[in-house]
Every structure is written in C-alpha cells, then in structure tokens.
N, C-alpha and C. Protein backbone atom coordinates (compact mmCIF):
# COMPACT_ATOMS: atom_id res chain seq x y z
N UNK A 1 101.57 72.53 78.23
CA UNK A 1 101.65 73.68 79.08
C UNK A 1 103.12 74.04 79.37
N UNK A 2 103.29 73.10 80.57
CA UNK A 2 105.11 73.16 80.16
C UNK A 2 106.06 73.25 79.32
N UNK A 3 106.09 72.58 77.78
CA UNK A 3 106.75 72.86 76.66
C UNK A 3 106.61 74.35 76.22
N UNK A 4 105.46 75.02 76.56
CA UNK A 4 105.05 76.25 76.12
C UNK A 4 105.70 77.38 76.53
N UNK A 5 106.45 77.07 78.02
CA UNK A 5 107.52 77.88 78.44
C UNK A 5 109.00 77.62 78.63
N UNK A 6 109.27 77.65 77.59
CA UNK A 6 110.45 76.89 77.64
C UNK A 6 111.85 77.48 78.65
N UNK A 7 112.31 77.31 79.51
CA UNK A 7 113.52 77.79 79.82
C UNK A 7 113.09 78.80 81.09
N UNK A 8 111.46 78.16 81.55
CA UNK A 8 111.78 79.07 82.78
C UNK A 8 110.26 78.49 83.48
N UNK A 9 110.66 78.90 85.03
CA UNK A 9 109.62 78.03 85.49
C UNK A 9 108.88 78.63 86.78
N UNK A 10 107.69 78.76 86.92
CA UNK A 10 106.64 80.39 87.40
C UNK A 10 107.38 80.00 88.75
N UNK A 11 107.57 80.33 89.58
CA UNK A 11 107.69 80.90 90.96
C UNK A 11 106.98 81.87 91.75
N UNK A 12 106.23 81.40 92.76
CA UNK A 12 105.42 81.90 93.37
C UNK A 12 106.14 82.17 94.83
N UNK A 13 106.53 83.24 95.42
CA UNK A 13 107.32 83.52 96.27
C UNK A 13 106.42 84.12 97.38
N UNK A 14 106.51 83.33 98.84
CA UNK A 14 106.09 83.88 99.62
C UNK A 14 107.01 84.20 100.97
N UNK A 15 106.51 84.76 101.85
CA UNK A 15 107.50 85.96 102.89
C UNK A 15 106.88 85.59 104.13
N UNK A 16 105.59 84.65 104.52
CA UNK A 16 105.17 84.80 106.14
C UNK A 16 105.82 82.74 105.82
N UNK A 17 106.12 82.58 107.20
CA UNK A 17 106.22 80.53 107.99
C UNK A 17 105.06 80.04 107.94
N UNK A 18 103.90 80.96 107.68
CA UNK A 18 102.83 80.41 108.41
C UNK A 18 102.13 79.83 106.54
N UNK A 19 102.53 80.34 105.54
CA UNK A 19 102.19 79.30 104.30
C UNK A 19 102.90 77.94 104.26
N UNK A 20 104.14 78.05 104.74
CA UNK A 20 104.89 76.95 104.99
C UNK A 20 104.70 76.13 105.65
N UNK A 21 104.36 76.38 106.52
CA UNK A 21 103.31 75.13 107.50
C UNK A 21 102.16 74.81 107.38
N UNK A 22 101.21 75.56 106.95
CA UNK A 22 100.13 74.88 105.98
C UNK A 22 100.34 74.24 105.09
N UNK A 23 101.14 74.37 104.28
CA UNK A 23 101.16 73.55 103.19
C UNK A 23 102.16 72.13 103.43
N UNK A 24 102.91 72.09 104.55
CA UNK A 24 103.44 71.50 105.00
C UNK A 24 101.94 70.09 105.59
N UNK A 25 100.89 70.97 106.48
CA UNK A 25 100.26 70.43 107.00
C UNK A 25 99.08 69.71 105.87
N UNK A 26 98.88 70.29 104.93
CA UNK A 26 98.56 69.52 104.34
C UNK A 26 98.59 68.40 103.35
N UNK A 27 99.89 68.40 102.71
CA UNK A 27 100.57 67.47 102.59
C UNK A 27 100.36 67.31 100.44
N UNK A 28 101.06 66.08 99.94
CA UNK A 28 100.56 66.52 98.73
C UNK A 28 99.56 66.15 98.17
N UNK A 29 98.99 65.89 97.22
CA UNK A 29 97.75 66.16 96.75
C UNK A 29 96.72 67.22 97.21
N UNK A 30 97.01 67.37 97.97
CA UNK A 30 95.93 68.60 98.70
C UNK A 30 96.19 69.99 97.57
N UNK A 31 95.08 70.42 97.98
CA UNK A 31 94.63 72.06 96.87
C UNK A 31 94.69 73.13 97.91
N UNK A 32 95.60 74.00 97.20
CA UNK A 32 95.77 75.56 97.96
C UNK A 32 95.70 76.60 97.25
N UNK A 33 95.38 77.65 97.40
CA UNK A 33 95.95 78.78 96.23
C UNK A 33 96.62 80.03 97.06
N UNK A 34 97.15 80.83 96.46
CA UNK A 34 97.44 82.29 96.65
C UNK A 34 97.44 83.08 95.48
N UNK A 35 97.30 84.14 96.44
CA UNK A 35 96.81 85.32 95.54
C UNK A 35 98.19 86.63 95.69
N UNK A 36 98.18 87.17 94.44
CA UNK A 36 99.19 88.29 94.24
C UNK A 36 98.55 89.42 93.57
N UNK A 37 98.90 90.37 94.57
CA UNK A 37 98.20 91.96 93.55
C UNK A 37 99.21 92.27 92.52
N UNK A 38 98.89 92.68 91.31
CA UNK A 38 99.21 92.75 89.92
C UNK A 38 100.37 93.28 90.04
N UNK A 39 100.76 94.30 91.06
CA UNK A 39 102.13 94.99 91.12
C UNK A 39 103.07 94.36 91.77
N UNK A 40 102.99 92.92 92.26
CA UNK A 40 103.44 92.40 92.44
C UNK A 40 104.36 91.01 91.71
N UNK A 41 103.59 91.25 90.40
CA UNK A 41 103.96 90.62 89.35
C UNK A 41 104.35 90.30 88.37
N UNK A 42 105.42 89.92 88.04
CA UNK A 42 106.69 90.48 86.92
C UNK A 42 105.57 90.52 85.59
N UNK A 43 105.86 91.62 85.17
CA UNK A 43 105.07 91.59 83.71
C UNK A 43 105.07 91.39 82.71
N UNK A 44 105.97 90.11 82.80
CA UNK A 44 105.90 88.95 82.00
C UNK A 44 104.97 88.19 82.00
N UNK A 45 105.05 87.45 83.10
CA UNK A 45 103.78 86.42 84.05
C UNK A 45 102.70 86.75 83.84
N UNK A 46 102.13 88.50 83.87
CA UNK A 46 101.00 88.85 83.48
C UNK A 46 100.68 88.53 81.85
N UNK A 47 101.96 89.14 80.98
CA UNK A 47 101.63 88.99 80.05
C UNK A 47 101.33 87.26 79.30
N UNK A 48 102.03 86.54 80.18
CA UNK A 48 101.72 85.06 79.41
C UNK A 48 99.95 84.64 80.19
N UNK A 49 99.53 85.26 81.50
CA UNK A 49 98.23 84.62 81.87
C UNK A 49 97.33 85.92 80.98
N UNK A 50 97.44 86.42 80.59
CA UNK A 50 96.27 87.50 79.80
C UNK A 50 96.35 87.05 78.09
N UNK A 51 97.76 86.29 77.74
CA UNK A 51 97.92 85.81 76.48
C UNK A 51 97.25 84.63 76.58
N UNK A 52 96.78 83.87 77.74
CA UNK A 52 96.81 82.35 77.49
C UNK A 52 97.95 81.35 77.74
N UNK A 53 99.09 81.87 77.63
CA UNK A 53 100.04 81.56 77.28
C UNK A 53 100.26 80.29 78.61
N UNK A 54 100.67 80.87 79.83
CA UNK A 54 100.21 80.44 80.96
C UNK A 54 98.53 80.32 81.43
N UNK A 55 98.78 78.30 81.73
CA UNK A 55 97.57 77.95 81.60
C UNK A 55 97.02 76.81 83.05
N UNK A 56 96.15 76.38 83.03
CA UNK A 56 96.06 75.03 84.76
C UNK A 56 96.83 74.32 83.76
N UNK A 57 97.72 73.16 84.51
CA UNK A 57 98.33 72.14 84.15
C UNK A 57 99.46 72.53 83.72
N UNK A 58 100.29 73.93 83.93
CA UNK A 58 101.55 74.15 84.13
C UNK A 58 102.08 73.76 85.82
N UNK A 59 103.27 73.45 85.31
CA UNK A 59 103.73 72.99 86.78
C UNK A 59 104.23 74.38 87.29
N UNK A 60 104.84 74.91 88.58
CA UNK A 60 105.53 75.84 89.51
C UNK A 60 105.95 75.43 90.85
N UNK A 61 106.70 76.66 91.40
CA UNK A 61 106.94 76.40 92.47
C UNK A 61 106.74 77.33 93.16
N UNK A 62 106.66 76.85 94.65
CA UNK A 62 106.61 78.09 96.00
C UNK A 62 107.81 77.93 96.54
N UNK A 63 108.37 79.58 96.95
CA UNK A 63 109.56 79.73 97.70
C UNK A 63 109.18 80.39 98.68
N UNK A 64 110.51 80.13 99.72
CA UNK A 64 109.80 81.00 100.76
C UNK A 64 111.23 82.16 100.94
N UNK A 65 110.69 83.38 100.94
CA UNK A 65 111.95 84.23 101.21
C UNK A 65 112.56 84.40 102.31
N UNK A 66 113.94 84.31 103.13
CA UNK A 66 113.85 84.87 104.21
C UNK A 66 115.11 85.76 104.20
N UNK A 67 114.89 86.68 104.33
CA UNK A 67 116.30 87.77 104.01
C UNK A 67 116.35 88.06 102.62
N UNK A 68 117.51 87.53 102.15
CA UNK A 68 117.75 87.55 100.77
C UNK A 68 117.70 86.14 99.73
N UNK A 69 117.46 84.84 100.91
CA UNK A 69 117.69 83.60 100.37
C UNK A 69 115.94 83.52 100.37
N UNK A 70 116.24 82.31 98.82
CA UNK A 70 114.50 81.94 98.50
C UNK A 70 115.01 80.33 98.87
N UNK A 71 114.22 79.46 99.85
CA UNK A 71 113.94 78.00 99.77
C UNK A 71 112.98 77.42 99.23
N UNK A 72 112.98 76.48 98.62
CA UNK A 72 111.87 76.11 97.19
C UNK A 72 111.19 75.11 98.73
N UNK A 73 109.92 75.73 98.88
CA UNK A 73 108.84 74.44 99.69
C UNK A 73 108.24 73.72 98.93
N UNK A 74 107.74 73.86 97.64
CA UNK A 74 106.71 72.97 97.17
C UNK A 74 106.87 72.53 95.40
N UNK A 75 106.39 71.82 94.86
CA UNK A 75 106.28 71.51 93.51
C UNK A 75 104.64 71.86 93.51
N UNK A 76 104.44 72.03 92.55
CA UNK A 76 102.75 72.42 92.41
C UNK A 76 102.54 72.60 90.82
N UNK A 77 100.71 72.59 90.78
CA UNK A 77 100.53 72.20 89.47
C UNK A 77 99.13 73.51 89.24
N UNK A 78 98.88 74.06 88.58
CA UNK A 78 98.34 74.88 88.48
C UNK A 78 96.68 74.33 88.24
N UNK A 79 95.85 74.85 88.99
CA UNK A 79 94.63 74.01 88.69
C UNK A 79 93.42 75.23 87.84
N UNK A 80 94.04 76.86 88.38
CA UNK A 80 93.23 77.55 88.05
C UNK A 80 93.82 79.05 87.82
N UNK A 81 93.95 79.65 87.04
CA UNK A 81 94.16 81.05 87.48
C UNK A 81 93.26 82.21 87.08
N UNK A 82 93.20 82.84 87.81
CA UNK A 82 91.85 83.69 87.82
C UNK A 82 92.74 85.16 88.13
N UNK A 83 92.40 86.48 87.08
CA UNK A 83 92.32 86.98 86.64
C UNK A 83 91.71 88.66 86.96
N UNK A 84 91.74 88.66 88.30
CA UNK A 84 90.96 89.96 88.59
C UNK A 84 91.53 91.54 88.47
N UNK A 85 92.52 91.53 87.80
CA UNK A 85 92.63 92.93 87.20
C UNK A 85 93.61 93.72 88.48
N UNK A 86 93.50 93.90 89.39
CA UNK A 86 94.10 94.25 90.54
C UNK A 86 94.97 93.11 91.10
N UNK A 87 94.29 91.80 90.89
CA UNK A 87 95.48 90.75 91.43
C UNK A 87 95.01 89.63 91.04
N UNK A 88 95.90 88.36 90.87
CA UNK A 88 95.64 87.23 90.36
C UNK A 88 95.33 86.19 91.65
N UNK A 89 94.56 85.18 91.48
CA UNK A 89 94.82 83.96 92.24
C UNK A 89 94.90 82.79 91.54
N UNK A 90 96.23 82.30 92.26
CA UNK A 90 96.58 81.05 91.50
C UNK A 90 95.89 79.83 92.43
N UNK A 91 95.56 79.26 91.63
CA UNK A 91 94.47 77.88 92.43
C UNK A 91 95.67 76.70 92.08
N UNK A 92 96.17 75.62 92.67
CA UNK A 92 96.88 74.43 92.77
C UNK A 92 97.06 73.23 93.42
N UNK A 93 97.58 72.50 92.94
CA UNK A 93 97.50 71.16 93.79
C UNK A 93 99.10 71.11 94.04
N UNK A 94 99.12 70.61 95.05
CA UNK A 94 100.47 70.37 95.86
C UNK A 94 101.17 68.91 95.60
N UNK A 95 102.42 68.76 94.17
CA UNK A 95 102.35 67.80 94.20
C UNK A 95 103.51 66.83 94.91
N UNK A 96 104.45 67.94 95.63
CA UNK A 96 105.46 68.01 96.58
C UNK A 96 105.91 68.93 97.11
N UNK A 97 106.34 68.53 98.77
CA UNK A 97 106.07 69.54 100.23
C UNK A 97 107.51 68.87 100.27
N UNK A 98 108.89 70.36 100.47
CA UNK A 98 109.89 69.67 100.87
C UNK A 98 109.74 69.68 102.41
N UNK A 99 111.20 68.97 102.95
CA UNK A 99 110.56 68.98 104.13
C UNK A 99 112.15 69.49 104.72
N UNK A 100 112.40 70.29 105.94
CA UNK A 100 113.65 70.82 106.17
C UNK A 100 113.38 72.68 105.73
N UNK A 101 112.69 73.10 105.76
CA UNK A 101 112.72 74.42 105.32
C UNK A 101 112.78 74.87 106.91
N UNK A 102 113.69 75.75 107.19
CA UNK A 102 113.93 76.83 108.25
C UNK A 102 113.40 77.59 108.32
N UNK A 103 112.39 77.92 109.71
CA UNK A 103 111.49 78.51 110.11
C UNK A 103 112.14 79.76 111.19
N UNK A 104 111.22 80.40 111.28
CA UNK A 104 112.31 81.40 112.41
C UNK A 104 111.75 80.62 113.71
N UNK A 105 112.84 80.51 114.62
CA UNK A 105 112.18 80.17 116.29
C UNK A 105 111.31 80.96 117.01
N UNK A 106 111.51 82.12 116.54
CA UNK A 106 110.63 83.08 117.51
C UNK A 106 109.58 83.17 117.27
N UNK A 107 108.32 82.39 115.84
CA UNK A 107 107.59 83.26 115.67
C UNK A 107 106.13 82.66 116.68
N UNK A 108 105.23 83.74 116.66
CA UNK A 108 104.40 83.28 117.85
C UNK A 108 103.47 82.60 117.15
N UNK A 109 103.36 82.29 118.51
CA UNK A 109 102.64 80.45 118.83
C UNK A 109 101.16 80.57 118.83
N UNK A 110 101.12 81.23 119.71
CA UNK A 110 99.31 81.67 120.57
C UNK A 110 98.54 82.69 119.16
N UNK A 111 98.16 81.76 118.64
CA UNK A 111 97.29 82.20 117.44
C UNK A 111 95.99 82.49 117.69
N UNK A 112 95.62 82.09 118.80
CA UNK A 112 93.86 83.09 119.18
C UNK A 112 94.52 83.74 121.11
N UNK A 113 94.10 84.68 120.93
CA UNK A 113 94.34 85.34 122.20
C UNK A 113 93.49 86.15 122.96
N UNK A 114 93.31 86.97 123.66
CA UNK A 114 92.80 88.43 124.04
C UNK A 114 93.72 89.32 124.39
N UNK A 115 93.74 90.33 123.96
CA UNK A 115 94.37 91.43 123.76
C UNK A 115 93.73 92.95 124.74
N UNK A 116 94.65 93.22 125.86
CA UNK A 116 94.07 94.90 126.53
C UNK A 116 93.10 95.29 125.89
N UNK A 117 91.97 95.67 126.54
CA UNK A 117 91.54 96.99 125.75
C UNK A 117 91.48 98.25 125.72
C-alpha cells in the first residue's frame, strides 16, 4: 500500500479541538473515521481512491489547522474508504495520538445546555 505511493503521504486535515480530543480520548488502537465532501479533496487523492490506487492498510495522518500552521495529531492506518460520490469517508485505526497539540483556551466547555427561547 505504502510502496504504492511513493514520495507522499495522505493527510487528512482537520479545523474544529474537538477531533483532537477525541481522538486524544481515545487513545491508540481505537477506530475513528472522517468524512470529506469531494470538493474538498485534492484531485489527486480522488483520483488514486477511484483508481484503487489508494487502499485500507495505507498509513496517514491527521493535522489539525489553526491559522495557517498544520500540527500532525495522529499516525493512522486506513481500515476503509468508502466512496460516496459527493464525499468520502475514511474509516481508521489510530496507531499514534501525539500528545502537546495546542488547543485554543477559550473554547466552550458546557456541551449540553438550554438555550432562550
């Protein structure tokens, strides 16, 4: 799988803290996936998962963006990718969670609430 791409290695880039701490929380071996709508996806990447080319049992990584800087959170291994035409989901196993990734301080806490009506 890996030999098959030689000289470059998938990156899966995400933008909210709150993947980062899940995946944080679950630690490695554990299975996660995300999903990307097609226009979101260099069309290359498309073209190697519609060739085959890209397959489960390629390795990648997750970054997390914040501004303009990407921090690599995870090593991961591809367990599944699925194919829906509008957007892909990548299925994986987590086979390392760095640890030290900078979170913003502010972001909120109170994840179930009530809200005015």
């Amino acid at each position: 799988m890996e030999e098959d791409l030689p000289r470059r290695r998938l990156q899966l880039i995400v933008e909210h803290s709150w993947v980062v701490e899940t995946l944080h929380q679950l630690k490695a071996g554990s299975m996660y996936h995300l999903a990307y709508a097609t226009t979101h996806i260099e069309p290359d990447v498309l073209d190697d998962i519609r060739s085959g080319l890209l397959q489960p049992g390629a390795r990648a990584e997750v970054a997390l963006l914040q501004g303009s800087t990407l921090y690599p959170v995870a090593v991961i291994e591809l367990t599944q990718i699925n194919d829906y035409l509008s957007y892909v989901r990548f299925d994986f196993r987590l086979l390392h969670v760095n640890d030290g990734i900078p979170l913003p301080p502010d972001r909120l806490r109170l994840l179930c609430r009530y809200v005015p009506t």
